[in-house]
C-alpha atoms as a PDB file:
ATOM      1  CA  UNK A   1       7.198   7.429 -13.252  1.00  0.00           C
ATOM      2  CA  UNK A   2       8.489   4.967 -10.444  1.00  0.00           C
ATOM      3  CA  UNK A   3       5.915   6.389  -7.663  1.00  0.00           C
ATOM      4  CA  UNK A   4       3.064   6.136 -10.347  1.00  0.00           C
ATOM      5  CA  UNK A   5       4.158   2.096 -10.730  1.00  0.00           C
ATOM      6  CA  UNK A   6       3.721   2.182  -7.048  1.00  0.00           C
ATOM      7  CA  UNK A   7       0.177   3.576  -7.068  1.00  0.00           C
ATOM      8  CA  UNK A   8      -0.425   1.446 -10.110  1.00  0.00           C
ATOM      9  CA  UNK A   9       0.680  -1.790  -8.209  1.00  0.00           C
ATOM     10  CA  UNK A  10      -1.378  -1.027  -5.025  1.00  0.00           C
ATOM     11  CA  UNK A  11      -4.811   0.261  -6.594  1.00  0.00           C
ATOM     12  CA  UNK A  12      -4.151  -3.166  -8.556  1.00  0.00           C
ATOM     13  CA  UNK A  13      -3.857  -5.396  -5.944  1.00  0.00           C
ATOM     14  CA  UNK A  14      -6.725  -3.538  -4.326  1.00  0.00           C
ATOM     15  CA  UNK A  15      -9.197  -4.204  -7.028  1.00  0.00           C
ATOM     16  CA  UNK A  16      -8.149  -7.755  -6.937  1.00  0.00           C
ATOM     17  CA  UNK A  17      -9.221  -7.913  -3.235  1.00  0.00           C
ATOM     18  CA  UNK A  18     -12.540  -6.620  -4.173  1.00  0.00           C
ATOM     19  CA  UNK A  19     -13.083  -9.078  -6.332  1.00  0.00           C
ATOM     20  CA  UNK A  20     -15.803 -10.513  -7.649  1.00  0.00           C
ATOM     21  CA  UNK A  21     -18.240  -8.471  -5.154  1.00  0.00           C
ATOM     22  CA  UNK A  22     -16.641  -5.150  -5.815  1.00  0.00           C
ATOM     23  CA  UNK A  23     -16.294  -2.852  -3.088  1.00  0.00           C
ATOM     24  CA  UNK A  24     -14.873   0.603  -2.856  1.00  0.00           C
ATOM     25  CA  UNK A  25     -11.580   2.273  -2.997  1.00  0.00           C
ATOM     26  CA  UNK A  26     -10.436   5.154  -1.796  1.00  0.00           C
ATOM     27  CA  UNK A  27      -7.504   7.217  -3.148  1.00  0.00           C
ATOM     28  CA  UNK A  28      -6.321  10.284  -1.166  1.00  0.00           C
ATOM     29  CA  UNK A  29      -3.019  12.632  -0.924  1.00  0.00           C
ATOM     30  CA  UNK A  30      -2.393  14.701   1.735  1.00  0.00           C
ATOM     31  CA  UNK A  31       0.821  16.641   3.480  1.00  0.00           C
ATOM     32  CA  UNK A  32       1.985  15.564   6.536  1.00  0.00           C
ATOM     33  CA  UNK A  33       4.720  15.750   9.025  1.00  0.00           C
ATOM     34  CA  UNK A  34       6.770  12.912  10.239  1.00  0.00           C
ATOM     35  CA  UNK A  35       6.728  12.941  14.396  1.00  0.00           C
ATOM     36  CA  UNK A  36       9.665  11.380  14.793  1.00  0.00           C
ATOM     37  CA  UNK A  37      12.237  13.313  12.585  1.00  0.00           C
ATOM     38  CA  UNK A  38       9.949  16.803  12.230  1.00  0.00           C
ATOM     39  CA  UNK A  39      10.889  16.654   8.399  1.00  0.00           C
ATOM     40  CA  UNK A  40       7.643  17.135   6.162  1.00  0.00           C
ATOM     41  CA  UNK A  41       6.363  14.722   4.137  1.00  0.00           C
ATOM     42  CA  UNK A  42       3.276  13.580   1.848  1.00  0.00           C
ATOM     43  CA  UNK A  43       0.897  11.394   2.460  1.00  0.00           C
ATOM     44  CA  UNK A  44      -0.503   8.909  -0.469  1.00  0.00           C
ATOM     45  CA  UNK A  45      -3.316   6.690   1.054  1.00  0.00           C
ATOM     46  CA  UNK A  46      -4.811   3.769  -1.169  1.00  0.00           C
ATOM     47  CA  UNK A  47      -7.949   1.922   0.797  1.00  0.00           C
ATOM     48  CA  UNK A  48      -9.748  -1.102  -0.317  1.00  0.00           C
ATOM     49  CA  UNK A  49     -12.974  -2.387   1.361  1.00  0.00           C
ATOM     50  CA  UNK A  50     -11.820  -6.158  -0.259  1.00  0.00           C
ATOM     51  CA  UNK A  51     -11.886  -8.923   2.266  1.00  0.00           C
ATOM     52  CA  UNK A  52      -8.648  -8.002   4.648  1.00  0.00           C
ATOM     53  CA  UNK A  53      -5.446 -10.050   5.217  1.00  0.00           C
ATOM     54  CA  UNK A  54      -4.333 -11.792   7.748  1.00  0.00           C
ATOM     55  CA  UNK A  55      -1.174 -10.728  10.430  1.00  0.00           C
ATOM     56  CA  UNK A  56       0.811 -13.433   8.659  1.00  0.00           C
ATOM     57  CA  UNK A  57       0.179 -12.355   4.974  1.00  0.00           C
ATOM     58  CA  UNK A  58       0.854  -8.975   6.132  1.00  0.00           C
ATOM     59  CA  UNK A  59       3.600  -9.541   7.822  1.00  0.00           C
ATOM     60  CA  UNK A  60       5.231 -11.476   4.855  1.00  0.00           C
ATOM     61  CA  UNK A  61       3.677  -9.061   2.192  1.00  0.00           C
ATOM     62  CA  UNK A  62       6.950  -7.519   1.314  1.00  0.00           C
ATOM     63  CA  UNK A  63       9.123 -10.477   0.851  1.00  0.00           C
ATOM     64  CA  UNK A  64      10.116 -11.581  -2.817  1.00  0.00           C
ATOM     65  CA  UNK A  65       8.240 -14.071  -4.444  1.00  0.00           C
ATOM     66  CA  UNK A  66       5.727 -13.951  -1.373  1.00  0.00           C
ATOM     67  CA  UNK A  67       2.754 -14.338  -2.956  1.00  0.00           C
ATOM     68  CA  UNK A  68      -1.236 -15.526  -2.060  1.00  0.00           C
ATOM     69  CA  UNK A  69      -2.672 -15.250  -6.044  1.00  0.00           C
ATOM     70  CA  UNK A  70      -1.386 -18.732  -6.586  1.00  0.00           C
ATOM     71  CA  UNK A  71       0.230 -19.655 -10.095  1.00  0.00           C
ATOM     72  CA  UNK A  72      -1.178 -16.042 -11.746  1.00  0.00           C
ATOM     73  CA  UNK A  73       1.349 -13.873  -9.201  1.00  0.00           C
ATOM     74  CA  UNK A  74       5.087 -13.106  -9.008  1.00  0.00           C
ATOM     75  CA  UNK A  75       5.097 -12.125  -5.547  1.00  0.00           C
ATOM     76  CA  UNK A  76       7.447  -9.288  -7.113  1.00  0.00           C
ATOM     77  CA  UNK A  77       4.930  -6.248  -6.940  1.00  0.00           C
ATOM     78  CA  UNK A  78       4.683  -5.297  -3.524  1.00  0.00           C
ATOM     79  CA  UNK A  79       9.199  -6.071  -3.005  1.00  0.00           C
ATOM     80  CA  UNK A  80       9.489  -3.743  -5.955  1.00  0.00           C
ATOM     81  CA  UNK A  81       7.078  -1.114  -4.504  1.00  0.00           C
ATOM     82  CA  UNK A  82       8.679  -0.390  -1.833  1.00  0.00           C
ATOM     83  CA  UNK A  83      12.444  -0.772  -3.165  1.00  0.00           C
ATOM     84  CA  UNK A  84      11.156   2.045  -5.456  1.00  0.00           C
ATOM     85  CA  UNK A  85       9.846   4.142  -2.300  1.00  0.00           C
ATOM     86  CA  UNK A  86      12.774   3.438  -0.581  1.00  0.00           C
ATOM     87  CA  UNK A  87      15.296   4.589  -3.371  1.00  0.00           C
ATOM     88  CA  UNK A  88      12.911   7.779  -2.856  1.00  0.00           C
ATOM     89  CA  UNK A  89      13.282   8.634   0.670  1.00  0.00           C
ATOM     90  CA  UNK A  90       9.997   7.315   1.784  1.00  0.00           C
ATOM     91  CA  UNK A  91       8.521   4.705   3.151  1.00  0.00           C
ATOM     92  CA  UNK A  92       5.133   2.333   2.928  1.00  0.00           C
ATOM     93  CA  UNK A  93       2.993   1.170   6.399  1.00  0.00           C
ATOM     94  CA  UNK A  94      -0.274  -1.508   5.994  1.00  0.00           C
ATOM     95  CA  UNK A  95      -2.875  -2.382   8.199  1.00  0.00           C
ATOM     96  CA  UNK A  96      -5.918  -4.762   7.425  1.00  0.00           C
ATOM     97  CA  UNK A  97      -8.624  -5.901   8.857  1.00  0.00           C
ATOM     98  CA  UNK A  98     -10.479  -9.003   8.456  1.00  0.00           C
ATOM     99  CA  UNK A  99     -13.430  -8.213  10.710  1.00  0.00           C
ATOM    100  CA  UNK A 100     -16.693  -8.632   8.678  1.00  0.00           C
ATOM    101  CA  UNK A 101     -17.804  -5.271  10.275  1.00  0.00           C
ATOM    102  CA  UNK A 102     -14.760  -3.154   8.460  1.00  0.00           C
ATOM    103  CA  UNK A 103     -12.668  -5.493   6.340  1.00  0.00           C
ATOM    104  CA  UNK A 104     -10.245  -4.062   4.063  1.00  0.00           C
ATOM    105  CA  UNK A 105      -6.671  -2.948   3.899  1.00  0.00           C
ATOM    106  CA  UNK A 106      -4.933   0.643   3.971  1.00  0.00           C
ATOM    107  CA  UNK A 107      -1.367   1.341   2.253  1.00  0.00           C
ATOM    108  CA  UNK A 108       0.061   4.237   2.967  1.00  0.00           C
ATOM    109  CA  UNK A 109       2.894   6.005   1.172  1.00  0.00           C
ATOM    110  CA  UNK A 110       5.201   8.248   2.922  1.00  0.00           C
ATOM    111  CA  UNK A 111       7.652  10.633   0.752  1.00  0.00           C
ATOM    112  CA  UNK A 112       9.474  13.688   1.313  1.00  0.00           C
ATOM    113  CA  UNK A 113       8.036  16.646   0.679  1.00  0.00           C
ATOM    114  CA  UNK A 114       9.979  19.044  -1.868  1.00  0.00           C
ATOM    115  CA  UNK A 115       8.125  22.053  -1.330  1.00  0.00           C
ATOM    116  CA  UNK A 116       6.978  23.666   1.882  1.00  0.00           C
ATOM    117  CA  UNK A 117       3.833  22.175   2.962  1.00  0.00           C
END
């Protein structure tokens, strides 16, 4: 129930981004194996062709109460997301672009696998 609140909160945010020209999003699970530790994991990518972010939103997208909707966000979402994926092992990594060629952002979920992959 937590991770789905995660994926919930992302594809959100991501339809926000796209908003009001629309855009496309792209949902995708895959397994995975982290290079660092060797310990396998899956994969939960959420994609957004929205307008980007900037390395300073980015960079601050985590914080509490960080927010750039204005008076209609908490700033809560994205802290809580990944205190949930945390609690679970995993972890979350961003990137965005703001170029006009290939704006958008990526989230990716990391989480420990329980079965063999």
């Amino acid at each position: 129930g937590e991770i789905r609140q995660v994926i919930s909160n992302l594809i959100g945010n991501a339809i926000d981004a796209m908003h009001p020209n629309g855009g496309r999003l792209l949902l995708r699970t895959r397994g995975t194996t982290d290079p660092l530790s060797g310990e396998k994991k899956v994969a939960i990518t959420i994609a957004d062709t929205g307008n980007g972010m900037s390395p300073e939103v980015v960079h601050n997208l985590f914080e509490p109460f960080f927010t750039t909707k204005g008076h209609s966000g908490t700033g809560l979402r994205l802290w809580i997301s990944q205190e949930i994926v945390k609690r679970h092992r995993g972890s979350i990594r961003v990137r965005s672009s703001q170029n006009p060629r290939h704006c958008g952002s990526v989230f990716i979920i990391y989480l420990p696998a329980s079965d063999p992959l």
